[in-house]
C-alpha atoms as a PDB file:
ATOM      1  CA  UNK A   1      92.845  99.103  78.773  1.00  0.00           C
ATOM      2  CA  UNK A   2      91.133 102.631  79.545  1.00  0.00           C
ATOM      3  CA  UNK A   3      91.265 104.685  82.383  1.00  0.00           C
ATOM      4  CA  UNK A   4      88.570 106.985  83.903  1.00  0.00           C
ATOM      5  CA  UNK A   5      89.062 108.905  86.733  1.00  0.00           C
ATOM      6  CA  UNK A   6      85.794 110.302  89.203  1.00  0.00           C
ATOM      7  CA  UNK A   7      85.872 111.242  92.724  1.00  0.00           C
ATOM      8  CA  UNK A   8      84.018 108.301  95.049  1.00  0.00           C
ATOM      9  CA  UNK A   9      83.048 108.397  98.486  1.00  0.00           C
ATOM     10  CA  UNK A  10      84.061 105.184 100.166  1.00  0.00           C
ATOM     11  CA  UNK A  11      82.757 103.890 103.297  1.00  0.00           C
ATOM     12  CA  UNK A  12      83.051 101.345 105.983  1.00  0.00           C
ATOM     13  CA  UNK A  13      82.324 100.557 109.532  1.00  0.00           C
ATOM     14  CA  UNK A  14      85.170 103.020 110.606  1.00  0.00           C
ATOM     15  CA  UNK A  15      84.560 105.762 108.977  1.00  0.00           C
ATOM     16  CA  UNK A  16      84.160 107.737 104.879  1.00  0.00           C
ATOM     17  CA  UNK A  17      86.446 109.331 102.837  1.00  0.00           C
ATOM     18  CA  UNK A  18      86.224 111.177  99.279  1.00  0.00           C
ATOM     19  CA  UNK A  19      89.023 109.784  97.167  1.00  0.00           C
ATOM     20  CA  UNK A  20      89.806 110.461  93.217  1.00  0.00           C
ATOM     21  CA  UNK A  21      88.952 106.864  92.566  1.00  0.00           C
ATOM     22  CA  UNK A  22      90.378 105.272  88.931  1.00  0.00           C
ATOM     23  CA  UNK A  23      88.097 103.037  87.268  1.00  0.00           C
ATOM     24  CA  UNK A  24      89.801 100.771  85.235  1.00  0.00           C
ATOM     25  CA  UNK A  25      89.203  98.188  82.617  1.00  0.00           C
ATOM     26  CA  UNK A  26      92.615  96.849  82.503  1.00  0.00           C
ATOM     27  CA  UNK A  27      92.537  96.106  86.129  1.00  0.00           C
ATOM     28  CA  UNK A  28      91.134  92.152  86.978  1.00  0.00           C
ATOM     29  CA  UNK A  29      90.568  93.258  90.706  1.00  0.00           C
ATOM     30  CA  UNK A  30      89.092  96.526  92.411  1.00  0.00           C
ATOM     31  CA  UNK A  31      92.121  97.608  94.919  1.00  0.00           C
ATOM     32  CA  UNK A  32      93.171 100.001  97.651  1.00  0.00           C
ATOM     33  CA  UNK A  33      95.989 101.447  99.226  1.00  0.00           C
ATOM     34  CA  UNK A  34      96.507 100.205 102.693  1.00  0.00           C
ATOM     35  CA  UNK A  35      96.601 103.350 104.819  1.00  0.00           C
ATOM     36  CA  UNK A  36      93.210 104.381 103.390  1.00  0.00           C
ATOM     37  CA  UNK A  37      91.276 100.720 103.867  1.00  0.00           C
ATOM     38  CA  UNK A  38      92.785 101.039 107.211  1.00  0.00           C
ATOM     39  CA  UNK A  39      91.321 104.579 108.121  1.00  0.00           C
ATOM     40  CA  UNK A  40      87.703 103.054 106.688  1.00  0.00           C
ATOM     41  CA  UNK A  41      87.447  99.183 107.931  1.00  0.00           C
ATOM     42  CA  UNK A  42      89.080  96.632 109.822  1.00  0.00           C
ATOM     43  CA  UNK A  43      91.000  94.290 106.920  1.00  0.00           C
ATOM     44  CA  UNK A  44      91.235  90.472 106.743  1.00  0.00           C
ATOM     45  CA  UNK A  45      93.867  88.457 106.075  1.00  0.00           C
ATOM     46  CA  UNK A  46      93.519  86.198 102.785  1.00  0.00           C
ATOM     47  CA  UNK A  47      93.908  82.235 103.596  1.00  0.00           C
ATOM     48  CA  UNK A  48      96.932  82.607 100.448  1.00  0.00           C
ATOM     49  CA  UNK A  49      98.538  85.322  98.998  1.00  0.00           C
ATOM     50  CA  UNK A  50      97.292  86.421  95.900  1.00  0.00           C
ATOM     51  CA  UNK A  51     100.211  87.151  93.394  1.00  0.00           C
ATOM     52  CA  UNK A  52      98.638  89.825  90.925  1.00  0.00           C
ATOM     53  CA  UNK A  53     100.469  91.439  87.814  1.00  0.00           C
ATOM     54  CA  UNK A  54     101.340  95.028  87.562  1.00  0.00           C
ATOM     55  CA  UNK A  55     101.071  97.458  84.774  1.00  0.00           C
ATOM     56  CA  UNK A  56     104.671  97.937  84.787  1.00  0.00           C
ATOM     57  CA  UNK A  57     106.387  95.044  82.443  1.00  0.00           C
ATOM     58  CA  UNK A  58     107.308  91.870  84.550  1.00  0.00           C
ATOM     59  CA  UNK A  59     106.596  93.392  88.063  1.00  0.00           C
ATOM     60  CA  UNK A  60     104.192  91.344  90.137  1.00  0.00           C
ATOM     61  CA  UNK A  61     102.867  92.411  93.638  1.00  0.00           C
ATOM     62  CA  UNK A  62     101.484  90.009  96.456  1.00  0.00           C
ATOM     63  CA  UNK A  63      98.823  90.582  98.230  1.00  0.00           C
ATOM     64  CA  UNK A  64      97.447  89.365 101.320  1.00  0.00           C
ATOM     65  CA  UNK A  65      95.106  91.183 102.716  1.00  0.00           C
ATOM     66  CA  UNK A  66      91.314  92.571 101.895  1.00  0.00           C
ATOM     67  CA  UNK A  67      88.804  94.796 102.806  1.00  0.00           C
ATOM     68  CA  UNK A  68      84.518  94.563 102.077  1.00  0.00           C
ATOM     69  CA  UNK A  69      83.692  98.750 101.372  1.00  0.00           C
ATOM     70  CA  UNK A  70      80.700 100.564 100.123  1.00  0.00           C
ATOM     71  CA  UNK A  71      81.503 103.364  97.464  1.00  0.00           C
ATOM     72  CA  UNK A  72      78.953 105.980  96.108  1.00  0.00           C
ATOM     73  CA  UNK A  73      79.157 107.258  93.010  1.00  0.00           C
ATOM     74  CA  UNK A  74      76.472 109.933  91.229  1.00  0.00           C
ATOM     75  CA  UNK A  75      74.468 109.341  94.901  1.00  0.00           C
ATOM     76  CA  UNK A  76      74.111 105.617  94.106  1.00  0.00           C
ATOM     77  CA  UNK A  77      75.550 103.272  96.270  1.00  0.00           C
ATOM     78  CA  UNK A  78      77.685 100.293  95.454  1.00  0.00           C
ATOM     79  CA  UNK A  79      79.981  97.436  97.335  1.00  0.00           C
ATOM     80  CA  UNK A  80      82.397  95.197  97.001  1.00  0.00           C
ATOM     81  CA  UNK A  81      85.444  93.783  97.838  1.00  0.00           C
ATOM     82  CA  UNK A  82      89.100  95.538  97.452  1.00  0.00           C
ATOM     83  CA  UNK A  83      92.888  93.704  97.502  1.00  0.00           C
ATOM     84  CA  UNK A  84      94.745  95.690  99.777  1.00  0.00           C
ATOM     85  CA  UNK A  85      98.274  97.177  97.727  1.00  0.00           C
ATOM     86  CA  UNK A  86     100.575  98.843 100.562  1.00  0.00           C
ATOM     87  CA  UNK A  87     102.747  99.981  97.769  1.00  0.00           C
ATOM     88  CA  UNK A  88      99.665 101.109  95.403  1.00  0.00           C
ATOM     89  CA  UNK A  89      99.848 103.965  92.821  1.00  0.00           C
ATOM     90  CA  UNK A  90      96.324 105.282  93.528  1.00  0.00           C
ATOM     91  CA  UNK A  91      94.496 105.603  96.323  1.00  0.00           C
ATOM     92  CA  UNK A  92      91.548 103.270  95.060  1.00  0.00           C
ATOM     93  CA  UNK A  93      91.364 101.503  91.570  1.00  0.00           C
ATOM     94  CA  UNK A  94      87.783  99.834  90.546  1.00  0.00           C
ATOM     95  CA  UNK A  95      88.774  96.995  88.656  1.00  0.00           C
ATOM     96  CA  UNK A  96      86.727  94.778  85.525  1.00  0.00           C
ATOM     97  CA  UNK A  97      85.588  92.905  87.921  1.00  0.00           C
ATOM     98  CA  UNK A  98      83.453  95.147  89.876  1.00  0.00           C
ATOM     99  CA  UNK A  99      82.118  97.353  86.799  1.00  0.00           C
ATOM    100  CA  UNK A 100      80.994  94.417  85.371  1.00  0.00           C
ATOM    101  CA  UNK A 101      79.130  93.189  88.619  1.00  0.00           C
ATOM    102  CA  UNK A 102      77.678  96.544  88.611  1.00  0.00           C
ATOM    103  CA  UNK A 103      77.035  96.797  84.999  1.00  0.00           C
ATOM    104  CA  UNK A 104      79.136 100.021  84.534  1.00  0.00           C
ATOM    105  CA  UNK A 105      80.209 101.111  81.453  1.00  0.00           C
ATOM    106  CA  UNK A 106      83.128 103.624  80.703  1.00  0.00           C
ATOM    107  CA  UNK A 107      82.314 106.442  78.198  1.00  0.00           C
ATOM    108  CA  UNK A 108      85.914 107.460  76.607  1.00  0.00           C
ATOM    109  CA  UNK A 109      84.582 109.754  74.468  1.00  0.00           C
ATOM    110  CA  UNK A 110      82.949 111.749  77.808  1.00  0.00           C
ATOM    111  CA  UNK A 111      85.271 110.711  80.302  1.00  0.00           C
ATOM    112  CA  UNK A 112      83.057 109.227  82.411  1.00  0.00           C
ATOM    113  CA  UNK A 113      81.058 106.441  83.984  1.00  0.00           C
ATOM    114  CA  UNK A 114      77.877 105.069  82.863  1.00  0.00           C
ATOM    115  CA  UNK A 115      75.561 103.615  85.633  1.00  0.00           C
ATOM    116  CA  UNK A 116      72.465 102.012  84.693  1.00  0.00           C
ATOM    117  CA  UNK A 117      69.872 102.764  87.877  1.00  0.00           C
ATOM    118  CA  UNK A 118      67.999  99.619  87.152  1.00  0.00           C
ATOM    119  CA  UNK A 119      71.293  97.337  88.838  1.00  0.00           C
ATOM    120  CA  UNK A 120      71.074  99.854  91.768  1.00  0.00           C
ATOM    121  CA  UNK A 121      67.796  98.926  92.932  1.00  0.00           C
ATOM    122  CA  UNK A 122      67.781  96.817  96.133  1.00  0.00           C
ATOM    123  CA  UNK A 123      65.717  93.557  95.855  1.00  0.00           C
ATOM    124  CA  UNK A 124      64.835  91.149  98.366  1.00  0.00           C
ATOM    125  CA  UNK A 125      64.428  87.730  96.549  1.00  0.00           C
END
């Protein structure tokens, strides 16, 4: 597990807001603290809850709610879906999942994201 940390702006039908975003590779699922989904988009209820596995040695969380955002990141824009945590850490964590939908890599070395502009390119199949 690694952990970068970049300032994102995140953006739904409500509104945008410039968080300190974590991207990390330990994390399965990109998620979001409840107060700030709530400021940026209207959230919807899972059909289950989703019991996910904390950092923290046998604690669990359950989730139950989810929100569809757009994020920007070095002026390229990216979306995807985030498990609402009422009790999160961080405002925002981007999980594996969506750096690998995005093709992002982490640089440890740098401290920093690697975005390759080709997956940014919209396409209309």
């Amino acid at each position: 597990m690694a952990i970068i940390q970049k300032e994102i702006e995140v953006v739904g039908s409500k509104g945008k807001e410039k968080v300190l975003a974590l991207f990390d590779s330990g994390a399965t699922y990109s998620c979001i603290k409840k107060e700030i989904a709530k400021k940026l988009e209207r959230i919807i209820k899972l059909p289950s809850p989703l019991k996910l596995t904390t950092a923290k040695e046998g604690e669990t969380v359950e989730a139950k709610e989810v929100v569809r955002l757009d994020f920007y990141l070095y002026g390229y824009r990216f979306s995807d879906e985030f498990i609402v945590i009422p009790e999160l850490s961080e405002k925002i964590i981007i999980g594996a999942l969506t750096l690998e939908k995005w093709h992002m890599g982490l640089d440890f070395k740098k401290r920093d994201v690697i975005i390759d502009p080709e997956v940014t390119k919209l396409r209309l199949l």
